[in-house]
C-alpha atoms as a PDB file:
ATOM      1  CA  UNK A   1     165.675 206.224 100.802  1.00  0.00           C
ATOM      2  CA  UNK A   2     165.866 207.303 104.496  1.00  0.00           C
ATOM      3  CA  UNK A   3     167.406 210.227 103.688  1.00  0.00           C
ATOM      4  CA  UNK A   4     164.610 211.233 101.603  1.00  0.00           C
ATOM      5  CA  UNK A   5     162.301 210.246 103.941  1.00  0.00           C
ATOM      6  CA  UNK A   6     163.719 212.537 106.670  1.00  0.00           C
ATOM      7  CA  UNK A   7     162.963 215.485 104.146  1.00  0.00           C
ATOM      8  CA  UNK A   8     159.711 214.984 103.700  1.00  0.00           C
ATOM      9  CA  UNK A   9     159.257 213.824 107.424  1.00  0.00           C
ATOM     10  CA  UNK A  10     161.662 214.935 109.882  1.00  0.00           C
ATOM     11  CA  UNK A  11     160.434 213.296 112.453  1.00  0.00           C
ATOM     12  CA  UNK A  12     159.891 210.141 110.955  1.00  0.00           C
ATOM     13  CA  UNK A  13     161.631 206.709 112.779  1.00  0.00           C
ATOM     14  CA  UNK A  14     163.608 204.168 110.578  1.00  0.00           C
ATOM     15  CA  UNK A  15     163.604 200.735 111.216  1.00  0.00           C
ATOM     16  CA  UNK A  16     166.736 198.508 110.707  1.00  0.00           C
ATOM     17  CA  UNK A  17     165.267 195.397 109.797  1.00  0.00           C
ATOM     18  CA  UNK A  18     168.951 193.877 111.015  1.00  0.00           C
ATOM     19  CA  UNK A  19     170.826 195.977 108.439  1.00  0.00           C
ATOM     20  CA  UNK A  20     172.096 198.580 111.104  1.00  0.00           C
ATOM     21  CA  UNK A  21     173.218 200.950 108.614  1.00  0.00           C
ATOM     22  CA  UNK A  22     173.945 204.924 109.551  1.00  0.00           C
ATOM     23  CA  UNK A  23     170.373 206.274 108.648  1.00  0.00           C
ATOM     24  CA  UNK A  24     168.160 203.753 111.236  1.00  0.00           C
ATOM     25  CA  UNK A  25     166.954 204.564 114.079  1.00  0.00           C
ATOM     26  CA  UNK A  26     166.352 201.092 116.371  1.00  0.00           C
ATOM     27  CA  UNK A  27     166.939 197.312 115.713  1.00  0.00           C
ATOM     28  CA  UNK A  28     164.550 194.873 115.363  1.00  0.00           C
ATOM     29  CA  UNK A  29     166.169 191.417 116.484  1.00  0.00           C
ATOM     30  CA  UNK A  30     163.166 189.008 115.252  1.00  0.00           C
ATOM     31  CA  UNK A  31     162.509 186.028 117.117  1.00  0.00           C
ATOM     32  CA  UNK A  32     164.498 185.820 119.667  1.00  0.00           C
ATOM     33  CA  UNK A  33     165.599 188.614 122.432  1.00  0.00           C
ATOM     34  CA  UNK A  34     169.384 190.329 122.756  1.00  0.00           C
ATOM     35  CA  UNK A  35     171.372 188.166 125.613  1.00  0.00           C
ATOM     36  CA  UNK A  36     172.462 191.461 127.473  1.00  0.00           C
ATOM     37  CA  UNK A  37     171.361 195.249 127.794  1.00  0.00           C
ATOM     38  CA  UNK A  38     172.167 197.146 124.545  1.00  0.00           C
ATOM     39  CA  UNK A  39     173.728 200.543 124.488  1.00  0.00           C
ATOM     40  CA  UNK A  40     170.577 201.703 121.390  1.00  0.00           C
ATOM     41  CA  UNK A  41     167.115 201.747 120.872  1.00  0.00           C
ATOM     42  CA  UNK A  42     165.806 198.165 120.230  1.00  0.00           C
ATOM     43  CA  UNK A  43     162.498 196.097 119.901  1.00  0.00           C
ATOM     44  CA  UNK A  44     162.336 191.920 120.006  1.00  0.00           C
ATOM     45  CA  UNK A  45     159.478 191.123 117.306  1.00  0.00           C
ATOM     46  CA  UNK A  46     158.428 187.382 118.894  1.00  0.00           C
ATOM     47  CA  UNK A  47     155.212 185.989 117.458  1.00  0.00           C
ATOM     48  CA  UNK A  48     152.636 184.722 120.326  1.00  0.00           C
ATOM     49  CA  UNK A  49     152.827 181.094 118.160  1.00  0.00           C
ATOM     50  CA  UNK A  50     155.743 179.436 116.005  1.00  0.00           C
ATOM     51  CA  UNK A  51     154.726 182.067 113.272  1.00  0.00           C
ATOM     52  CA  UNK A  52     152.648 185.888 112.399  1.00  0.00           C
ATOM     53  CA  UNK A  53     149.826 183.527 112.455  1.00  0.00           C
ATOM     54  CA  UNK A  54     147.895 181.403 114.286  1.00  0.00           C
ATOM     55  CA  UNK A  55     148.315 178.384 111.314  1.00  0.00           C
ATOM     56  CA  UNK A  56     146.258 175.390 113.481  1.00  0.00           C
ATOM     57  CA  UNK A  57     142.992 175.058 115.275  1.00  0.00           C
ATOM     58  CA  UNK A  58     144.316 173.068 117.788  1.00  0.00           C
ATOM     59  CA  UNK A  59     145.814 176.115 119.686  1.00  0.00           C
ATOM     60  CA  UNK A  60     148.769 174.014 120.606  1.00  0.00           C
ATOM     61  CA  UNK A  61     151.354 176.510 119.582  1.00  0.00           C
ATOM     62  CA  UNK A  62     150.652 179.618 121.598  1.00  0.00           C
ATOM     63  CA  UNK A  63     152.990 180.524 124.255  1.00  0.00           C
ATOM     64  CA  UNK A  64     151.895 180.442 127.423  1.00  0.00           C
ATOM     65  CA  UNK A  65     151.350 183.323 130.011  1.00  0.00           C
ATOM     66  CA  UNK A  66     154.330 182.803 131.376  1.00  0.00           C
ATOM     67  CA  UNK A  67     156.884 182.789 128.745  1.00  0.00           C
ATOM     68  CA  UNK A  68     155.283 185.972 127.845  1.00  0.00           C
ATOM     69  CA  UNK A  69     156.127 187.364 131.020  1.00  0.00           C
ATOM     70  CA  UNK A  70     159.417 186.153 131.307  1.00  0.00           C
ATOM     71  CA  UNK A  71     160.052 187.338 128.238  1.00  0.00           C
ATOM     72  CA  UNK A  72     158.496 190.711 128.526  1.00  0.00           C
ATOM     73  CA  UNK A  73     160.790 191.188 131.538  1.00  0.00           C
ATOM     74  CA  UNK A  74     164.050 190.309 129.948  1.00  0.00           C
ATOM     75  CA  UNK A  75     163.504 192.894 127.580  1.00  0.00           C
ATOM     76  CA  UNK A  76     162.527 195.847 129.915  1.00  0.00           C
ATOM     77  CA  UNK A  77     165.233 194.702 131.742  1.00  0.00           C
ATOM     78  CA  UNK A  78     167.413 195.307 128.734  1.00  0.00           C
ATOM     79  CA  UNK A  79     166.406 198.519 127.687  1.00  0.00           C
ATOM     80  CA  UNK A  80     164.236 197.600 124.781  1.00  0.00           C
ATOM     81  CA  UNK A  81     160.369 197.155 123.425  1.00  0.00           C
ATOM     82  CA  UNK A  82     158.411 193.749 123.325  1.00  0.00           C
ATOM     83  CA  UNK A  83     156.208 193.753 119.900  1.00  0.00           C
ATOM     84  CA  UNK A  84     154.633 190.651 120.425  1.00  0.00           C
ATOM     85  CA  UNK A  85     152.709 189.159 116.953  1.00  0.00           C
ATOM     86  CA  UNK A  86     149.049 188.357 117.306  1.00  0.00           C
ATOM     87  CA  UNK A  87     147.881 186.847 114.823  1.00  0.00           C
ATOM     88  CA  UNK A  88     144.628 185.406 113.784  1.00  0.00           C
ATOM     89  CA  UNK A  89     143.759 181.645 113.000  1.00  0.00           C
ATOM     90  CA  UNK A  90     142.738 180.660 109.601  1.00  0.00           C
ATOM     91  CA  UNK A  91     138.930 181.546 109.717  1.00  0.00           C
ATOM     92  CA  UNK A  92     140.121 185.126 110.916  1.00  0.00           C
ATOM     93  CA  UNK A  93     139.577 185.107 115.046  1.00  0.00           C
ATOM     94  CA  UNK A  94     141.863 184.440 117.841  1.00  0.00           C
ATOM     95  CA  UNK A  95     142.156 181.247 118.938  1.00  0.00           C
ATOM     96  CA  UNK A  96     140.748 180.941 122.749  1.00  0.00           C
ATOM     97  CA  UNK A  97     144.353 179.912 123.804  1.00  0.00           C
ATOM     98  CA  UNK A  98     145.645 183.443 122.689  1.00  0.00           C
ATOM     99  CA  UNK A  99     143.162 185.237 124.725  1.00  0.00           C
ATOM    100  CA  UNK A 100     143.767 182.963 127.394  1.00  0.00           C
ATOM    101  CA  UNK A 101     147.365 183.674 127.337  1.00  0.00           C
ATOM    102  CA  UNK A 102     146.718 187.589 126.809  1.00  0.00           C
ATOM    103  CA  UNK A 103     144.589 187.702 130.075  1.00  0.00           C
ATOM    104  CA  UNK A 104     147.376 186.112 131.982  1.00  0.00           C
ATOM    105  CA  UNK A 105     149.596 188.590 131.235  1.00  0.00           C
ATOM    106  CA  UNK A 106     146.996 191.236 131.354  1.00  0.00           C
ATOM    107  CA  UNK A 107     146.400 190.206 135.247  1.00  0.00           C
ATOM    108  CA  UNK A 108     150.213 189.703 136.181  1.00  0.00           C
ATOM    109  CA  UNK A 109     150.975 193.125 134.433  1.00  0.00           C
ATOM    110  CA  UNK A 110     147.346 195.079 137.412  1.00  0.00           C
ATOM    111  CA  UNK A 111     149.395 193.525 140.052  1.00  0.00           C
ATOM    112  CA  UNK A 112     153.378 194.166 138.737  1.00  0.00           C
ATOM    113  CA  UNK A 113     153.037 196.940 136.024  1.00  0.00           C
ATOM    114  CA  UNK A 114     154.501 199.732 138.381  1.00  0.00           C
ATOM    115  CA  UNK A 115     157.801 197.717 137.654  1.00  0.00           C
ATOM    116  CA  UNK A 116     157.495 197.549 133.503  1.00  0.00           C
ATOM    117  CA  UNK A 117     155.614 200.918 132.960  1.00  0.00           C
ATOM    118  CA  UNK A 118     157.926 203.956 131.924  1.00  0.00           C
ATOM    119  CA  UNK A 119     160.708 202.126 133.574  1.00  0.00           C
ATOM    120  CA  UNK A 120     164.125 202.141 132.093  1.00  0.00           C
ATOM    121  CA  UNK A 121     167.376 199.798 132.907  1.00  0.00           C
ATOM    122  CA  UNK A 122     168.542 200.271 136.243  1.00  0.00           C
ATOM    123  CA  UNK A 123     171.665 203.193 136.016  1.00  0.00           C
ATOM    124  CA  UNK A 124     174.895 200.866 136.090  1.00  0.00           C
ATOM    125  CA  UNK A 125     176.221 202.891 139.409  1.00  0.00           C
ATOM    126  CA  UNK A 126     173.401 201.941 141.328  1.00  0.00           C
ATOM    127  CA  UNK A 127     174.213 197.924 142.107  1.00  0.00           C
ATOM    128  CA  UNK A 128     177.565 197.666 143.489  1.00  0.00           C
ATOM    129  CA  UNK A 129     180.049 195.358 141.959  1.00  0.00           C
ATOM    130  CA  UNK A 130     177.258 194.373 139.383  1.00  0.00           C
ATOM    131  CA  UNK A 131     178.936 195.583 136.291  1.00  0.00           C
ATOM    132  CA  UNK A 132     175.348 197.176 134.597  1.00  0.00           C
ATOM    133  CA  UNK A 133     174.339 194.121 134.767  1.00  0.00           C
ATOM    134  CA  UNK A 134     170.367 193.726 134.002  1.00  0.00           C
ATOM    135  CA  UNK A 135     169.913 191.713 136.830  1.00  0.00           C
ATOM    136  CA  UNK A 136     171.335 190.385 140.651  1.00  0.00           C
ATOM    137  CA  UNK A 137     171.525 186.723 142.271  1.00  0.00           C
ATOM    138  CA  UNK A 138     170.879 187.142 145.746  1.00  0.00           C
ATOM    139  CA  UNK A 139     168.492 185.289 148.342  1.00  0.00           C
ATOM    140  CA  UNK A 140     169.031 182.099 145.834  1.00  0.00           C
ATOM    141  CA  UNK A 141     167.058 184.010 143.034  1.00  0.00           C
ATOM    142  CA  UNK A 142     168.012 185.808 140.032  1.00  0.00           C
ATOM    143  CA  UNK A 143     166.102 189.098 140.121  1.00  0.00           C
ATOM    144  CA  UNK A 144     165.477 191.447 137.233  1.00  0.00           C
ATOM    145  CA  UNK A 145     166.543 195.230 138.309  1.00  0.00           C
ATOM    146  CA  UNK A 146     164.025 197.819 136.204  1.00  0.00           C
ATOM    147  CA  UNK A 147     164.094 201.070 137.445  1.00  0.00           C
ATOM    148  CA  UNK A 148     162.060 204.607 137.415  1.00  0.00           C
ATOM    149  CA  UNK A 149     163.673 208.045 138.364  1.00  0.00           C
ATOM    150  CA  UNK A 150     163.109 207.229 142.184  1.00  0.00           C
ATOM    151  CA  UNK A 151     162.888 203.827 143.067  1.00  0.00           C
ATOM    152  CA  UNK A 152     164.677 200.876 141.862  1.00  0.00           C
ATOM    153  CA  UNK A 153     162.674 197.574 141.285  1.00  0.00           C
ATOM    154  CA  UNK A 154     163.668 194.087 141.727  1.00  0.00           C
ATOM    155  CA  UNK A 155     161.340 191.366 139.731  1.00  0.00           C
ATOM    156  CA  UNK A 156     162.294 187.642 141.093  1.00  0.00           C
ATOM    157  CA  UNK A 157     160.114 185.189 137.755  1.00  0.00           C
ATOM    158  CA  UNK A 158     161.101 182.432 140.123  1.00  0.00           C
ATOM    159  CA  UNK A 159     157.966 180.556 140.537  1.00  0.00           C
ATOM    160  CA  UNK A 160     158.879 177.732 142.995  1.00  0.00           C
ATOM    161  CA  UNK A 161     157.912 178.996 146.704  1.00  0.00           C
ATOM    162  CA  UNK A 162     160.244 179.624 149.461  1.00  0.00           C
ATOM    163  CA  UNK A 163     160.625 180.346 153.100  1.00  0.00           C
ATOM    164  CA  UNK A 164     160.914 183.801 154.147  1.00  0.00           C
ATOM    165  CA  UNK A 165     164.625 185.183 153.669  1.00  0.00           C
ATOM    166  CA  UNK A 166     166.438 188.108 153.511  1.00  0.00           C
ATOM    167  CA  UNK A 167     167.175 189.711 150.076  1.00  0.00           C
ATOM    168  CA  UNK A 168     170.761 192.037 150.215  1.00  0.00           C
ATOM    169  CA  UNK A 169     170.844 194.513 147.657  1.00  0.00           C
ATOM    170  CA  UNK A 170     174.241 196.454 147.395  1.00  0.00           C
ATOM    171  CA  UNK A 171     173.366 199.511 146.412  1.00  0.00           C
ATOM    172  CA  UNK A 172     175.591 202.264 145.905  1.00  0.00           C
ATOM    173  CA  UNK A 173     175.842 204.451 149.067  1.00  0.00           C
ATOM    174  CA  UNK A 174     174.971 207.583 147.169  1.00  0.00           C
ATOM    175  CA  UNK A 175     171.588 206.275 147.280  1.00  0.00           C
ATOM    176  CA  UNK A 176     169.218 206.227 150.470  1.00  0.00           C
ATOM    177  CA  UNK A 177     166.165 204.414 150.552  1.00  0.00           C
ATOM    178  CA  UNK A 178     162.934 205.912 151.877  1.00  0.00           C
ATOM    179  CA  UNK A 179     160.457 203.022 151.926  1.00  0.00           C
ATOM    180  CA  UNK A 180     160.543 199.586 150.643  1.00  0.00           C
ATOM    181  CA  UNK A 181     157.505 197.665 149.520  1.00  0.00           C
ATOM    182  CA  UNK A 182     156.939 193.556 148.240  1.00  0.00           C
ATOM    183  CA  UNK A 183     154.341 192.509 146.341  1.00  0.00           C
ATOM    184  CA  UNK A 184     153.005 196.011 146.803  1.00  0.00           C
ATOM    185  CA  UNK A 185     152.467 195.442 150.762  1.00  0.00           C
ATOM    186  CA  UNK A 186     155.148 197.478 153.219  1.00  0.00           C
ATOM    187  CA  UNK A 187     158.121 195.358 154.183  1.00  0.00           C
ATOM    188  CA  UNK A 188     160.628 195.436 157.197  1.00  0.00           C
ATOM    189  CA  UNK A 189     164.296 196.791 156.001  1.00  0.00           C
ATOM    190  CA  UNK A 190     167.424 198.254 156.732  1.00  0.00           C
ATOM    191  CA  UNK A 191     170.320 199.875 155.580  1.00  0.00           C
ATOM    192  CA  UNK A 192     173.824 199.771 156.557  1.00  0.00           C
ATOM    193  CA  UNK A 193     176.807 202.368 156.256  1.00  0.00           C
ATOM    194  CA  UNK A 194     177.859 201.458 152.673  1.00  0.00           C
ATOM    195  CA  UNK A 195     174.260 201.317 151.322  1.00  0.00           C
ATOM    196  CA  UNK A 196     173.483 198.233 151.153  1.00  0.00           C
ATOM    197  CA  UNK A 197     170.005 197.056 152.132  1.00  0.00           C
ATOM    198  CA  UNK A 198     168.340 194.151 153.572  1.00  0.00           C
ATOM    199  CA  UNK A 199     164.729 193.329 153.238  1.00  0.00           C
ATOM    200  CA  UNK A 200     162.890 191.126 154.795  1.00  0.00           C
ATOM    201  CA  UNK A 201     160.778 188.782 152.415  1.00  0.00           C
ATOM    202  CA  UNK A 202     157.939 187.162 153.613  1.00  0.00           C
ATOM    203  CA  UNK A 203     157.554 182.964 152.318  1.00  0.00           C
ATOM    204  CA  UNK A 204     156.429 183.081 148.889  1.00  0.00           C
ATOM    205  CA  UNK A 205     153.907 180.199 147.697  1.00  0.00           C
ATOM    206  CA  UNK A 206     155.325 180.356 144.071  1.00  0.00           C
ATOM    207  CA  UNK A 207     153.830 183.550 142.586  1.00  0.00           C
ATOM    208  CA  UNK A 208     155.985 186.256 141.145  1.00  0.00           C
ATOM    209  CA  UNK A 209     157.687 188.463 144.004  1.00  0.00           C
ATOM    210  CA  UNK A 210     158.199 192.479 143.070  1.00  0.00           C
ATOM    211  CA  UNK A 211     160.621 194.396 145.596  1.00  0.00           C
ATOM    212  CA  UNK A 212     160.664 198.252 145.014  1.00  0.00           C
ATOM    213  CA  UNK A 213     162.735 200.419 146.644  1.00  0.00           C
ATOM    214  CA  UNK A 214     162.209 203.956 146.867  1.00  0.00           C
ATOM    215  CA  UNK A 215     164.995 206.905 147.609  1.00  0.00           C
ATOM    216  CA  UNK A 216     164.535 209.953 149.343  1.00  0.00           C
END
């Protein structure tokens, strides 16, 4: 059948539906999100509530703003596409909890989208030592690296405040930074001889904390 398809549509894209046979073009893990980066085009299909609809009236099944978040960041992180099931309650509307949810992440995403817009995974040669890996512990977080062509981007979903610390991020030395922002304000750094970089973070009260670099 895909084969076919592809006549008649050249262009058209072939879900797996977890059968990963030769003629589809990207997974679709449902439910749950891949543990690490994958090396092909995938999307996590998680439903907002237990199931593809909202079965109560009591609302007490959505996920809240921040597990969609969290979530949402994991899989940018990864390399792959959050398709995240809305569905209505049993009288056809959305229950007030899913809206309330859907603005959270609505006004995290105006204040951090710049790090989960046209982003990609961060290139594996650009953290030292790191393996590829999707994300860094440093400063006593674990931060999740997205990146764009420019500027690397460093998402800590830590929500317990600190004290203002330094963050070190080895960076390879191929790389030079050119201005360093958190939380979208300018911030104090440096760089030393074999790239890495040390920013100064400024005590955090418990939101999220965004660190972009960018390279000259």
């Amino acid at each position: 059948l895909p084969i076919c398809a592809r006549e008649l549509q050249p262009g058209i894209l072939v879900v797996d539906r977890e059968v990963h046979g030769p003629q589809e073009d990207y997974r679709t893990p449902e439910q749950r999100i891949p543990g690490t980066r994958l090396d092909w085009p995938w999307e996590s299909c998680v439903t907002l509530s237990d199931t593809w609809c909202a079965t109560t009236l009591d609302e007490k099944d959505a996920k809240s703003a921040e597990e969609v978040i969290d979530m949402l960041v994991h899989v940018v992180a990864r390399g792959g596409n959050l398709l995240l099931g809305i569905g209505p309650d049993r009288n056809g509307a959305m229950p007030a909890s899913y809206a309330r949810t859907l603005e959270g992440v609505g006004a995290w995403l105006a204040q951090n989208g710049s790090a989960i817009y046209e982003t990609r995974p961060v290139p594996r040669d650009w953290i030292r030592d790191n393996e590829g890996q999707e994300s860094i512990a440093a400063a006593g977080r674990v931060w999740w690296l997205t990146a764009h062509a420019d500027r690397l981007h460093l998402i800590d979903l830590d929500r317990s405040g600190t004290a203002a610390q330094t963050l070190v991020v080895p960076l390879d030395p191929s790389l030079t930074v050119a201005e360093c922002t958190v939380s979208g304000a300018k911030a104090a750094w440096r760089q030393d001889s074999v790239g890495s970089v040390a920013v100064e973070l400024p005590a955090s009260s418990g939101s999220t904390r965004l660190v972009s670099l960018r390279f000259a």
